[in-house]
N, C-alpha and C. Protein backbone atom coordinates (compact mmCIF):
# COMPACT_ATOMS: atom_id res chain seq x y z
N UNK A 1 -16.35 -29.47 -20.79
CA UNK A 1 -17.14 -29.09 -19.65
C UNK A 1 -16.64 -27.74 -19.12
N UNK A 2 -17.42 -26.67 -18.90
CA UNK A 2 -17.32 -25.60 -18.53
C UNK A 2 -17.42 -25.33 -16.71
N UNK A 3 -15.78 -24.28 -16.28
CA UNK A 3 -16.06 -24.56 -15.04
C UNK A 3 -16.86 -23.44 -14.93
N UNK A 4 -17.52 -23.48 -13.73
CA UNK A 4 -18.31 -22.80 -12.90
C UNK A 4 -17.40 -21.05 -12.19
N UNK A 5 -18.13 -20.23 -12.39
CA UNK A 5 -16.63 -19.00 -11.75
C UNK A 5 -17.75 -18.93 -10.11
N UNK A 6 -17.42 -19.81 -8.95
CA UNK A 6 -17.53 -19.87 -7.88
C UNK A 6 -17.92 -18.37 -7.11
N UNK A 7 -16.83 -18.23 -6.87
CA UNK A 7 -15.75 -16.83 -6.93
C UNK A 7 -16.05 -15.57 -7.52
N UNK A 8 -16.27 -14.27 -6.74
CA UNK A 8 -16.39 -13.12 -8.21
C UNK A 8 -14.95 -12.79 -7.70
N UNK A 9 -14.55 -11.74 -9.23
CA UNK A 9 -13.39 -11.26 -9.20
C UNK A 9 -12.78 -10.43 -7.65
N UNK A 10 -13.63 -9.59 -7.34
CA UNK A 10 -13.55 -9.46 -6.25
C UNK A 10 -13.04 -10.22 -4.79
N UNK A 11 -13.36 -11.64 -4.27
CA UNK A 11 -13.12 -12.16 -3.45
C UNK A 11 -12.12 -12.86 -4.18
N UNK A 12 -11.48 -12.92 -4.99
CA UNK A 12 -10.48 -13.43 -5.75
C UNK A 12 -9.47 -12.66 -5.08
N UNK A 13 -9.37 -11.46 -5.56
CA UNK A 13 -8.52 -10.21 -5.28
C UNK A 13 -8.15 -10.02 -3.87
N UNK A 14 -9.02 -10.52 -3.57
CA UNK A 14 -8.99 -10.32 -1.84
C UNK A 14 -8.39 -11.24 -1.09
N UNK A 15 -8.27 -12.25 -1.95
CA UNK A 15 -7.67 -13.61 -0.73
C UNK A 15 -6.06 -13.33 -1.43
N UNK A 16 -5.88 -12.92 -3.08
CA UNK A 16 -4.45 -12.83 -3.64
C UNK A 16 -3.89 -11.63 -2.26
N UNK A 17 -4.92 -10.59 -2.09
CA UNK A 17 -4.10 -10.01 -1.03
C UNK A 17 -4.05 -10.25 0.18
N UNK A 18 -4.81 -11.10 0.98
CA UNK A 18 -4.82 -11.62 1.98
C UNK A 18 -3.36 -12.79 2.22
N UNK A 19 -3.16 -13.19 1.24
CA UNK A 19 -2.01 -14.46 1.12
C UNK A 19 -0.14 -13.86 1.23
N UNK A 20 -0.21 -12.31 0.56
CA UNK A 20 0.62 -11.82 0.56
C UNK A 20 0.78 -10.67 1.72
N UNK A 21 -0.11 -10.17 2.57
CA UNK A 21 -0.49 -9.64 3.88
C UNK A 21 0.34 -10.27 4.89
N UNK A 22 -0.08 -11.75 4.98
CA UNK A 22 -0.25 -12.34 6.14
C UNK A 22 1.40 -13.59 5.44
N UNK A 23 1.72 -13.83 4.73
CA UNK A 23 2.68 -15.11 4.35
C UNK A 23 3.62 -14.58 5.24
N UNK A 24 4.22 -13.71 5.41
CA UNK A 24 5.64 -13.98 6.55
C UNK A 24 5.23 -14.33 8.10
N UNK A 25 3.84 -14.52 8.54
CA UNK A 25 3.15 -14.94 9.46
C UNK A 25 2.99 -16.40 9.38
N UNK A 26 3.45 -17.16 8.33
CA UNK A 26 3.31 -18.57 8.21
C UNK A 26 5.07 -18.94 7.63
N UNK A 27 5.37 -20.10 7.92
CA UNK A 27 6.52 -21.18 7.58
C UNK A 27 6.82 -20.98 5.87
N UNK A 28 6.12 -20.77 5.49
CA UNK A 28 5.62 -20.74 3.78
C UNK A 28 4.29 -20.40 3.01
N UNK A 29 4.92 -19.47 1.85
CA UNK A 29 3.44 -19.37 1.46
C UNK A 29 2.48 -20.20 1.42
N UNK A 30 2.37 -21.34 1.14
CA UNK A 30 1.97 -22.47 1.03
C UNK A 30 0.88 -22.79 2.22
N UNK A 31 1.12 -22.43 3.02
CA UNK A 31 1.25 -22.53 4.52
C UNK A 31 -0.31 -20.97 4.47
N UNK A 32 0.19 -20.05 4.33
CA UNK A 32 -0.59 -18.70 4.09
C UNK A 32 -1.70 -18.77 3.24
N UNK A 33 -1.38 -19.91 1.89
CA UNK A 33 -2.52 -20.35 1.03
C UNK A 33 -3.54 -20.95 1.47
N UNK A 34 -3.15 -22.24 2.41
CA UNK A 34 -3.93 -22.85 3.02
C UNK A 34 -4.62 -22.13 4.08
N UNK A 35 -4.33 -21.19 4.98
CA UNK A 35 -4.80 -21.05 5.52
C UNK A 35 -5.98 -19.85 5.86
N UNK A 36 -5.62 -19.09 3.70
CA UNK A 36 -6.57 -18.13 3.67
C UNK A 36 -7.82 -18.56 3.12
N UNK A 37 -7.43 -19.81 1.98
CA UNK A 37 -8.45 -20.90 1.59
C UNK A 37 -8.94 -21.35 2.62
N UNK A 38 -9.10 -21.75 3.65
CA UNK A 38 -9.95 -22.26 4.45
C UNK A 38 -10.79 -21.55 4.80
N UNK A 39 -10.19 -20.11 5.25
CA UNK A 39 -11.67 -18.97 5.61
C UNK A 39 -12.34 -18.77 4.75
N UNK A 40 -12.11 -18.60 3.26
CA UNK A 40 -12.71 -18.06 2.08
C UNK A 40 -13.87 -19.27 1.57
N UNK A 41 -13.23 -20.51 1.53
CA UNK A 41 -14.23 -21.93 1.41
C UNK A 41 -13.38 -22.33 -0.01
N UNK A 42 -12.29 -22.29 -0.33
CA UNK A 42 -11.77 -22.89 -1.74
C UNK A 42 -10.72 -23.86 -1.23
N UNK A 43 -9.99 -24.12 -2.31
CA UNK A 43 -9.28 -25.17 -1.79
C UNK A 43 -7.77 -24.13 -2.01
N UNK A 44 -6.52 -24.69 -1.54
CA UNK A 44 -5.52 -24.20 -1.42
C UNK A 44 -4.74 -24.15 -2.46
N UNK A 45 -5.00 -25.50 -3.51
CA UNK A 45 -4.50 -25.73 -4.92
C UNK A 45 -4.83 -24.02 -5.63
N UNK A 46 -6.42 -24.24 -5.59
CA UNK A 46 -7.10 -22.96 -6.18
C UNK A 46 -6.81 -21.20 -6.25
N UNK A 47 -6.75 -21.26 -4.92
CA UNK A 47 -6.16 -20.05 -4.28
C UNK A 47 -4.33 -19.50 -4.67
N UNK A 48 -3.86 -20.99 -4.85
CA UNK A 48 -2.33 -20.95 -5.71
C UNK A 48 -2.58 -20.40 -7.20
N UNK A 49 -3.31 -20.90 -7.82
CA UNK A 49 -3.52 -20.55 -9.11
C UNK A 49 -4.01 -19.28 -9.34
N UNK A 50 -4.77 -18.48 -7.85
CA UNK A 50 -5.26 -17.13 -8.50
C UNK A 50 -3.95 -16.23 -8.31
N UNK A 51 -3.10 -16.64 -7.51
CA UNK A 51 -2.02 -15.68 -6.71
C UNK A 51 -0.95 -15.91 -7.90
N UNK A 52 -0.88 -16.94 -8.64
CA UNK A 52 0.40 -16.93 -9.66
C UNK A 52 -0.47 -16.15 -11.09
N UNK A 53 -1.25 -16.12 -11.24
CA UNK A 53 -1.72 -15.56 -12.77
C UNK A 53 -1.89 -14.12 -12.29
N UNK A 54 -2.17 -13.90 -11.10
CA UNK A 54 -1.50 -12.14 -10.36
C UNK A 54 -0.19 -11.65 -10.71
N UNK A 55 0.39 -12.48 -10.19
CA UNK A 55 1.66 -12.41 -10.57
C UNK A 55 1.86 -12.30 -11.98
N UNK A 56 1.94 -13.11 -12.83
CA UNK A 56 2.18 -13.08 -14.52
C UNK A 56 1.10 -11.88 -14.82
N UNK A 57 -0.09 -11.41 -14.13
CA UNK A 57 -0.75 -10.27 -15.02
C UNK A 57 -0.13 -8.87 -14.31
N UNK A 58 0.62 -8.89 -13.04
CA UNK A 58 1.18 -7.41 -12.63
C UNK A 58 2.54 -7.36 -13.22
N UNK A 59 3.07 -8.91 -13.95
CA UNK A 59 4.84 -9.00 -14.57
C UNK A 59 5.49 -9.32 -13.76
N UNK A 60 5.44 -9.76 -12.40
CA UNK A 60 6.63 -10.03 -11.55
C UNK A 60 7.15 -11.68 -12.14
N UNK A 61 5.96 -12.31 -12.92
CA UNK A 61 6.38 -13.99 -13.13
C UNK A 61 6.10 -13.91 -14.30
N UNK A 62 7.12 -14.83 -15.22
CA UNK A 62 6.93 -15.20 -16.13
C UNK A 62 5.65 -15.76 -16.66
N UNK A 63 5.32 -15.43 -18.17
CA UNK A 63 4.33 -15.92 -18.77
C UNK A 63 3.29 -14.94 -19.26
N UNK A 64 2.00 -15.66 -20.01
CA UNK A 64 1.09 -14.80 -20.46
C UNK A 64 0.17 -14.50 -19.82
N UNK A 65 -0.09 -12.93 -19.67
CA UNK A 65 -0.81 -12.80 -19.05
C UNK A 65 -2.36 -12.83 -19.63
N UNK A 66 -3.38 -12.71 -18.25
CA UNK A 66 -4.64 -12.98 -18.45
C UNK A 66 -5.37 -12.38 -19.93
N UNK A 67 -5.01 -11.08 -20.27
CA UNK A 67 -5.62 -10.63 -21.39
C UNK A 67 -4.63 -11.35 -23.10
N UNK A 68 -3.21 -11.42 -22.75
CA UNK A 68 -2.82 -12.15 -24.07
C UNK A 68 -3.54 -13.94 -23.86
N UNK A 69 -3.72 -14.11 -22.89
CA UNK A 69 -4.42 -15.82 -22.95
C UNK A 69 -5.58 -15.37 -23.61
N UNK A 70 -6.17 -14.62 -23.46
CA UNK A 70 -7.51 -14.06 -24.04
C UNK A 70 -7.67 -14.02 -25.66
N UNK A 71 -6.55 -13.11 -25.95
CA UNK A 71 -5.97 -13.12 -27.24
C UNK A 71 -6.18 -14.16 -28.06
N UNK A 72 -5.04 -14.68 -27.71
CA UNK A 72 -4.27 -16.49 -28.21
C UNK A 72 -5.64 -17.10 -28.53
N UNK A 73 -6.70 -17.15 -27.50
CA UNK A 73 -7.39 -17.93 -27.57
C UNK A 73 -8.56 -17.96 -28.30
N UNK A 74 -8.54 -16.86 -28.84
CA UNK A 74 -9.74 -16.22 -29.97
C UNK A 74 -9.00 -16.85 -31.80
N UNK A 75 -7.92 -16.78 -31.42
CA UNK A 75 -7.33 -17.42 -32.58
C UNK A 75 -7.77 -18.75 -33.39
């Protein structure tokens, strides 16, 4: 089953920077996730997942990034 992209890349980008803007304004990122997901309409799980594959595609976190998953996956 194929998900749905809700979301354009754009408002994606925007809440990854909205989360890192505003997180020393909250207890925990966690905290900053939730509470940028709520304005945006996603869930907080979701909004975690766009902010860590940011991370692995600018190199600050381990792993593959978005274009080698791309790769791999044509294989």
């Amino acid at each position: 089953m194929k998900k749905s992209n809700q979301y354009s890349p754009e408002v994606r980008e925007r809440a990854v920077r909205l989360v890192r803007a505003h997180q020393s304004e909250y207890g925990s990122e966690w905290a900053a996730m939730e509470s940028v997901a709520a304005k945006i309409g996603c869930t907080a799980e979701t909004l975690r997942k766009w902010v860590r594959r940011a991370e692995r595609d600018e190199g600050t976190r381990p792993g593959l990034t978005t274009d080698e998953r791309i790769s791999f996956a044509r294989f």
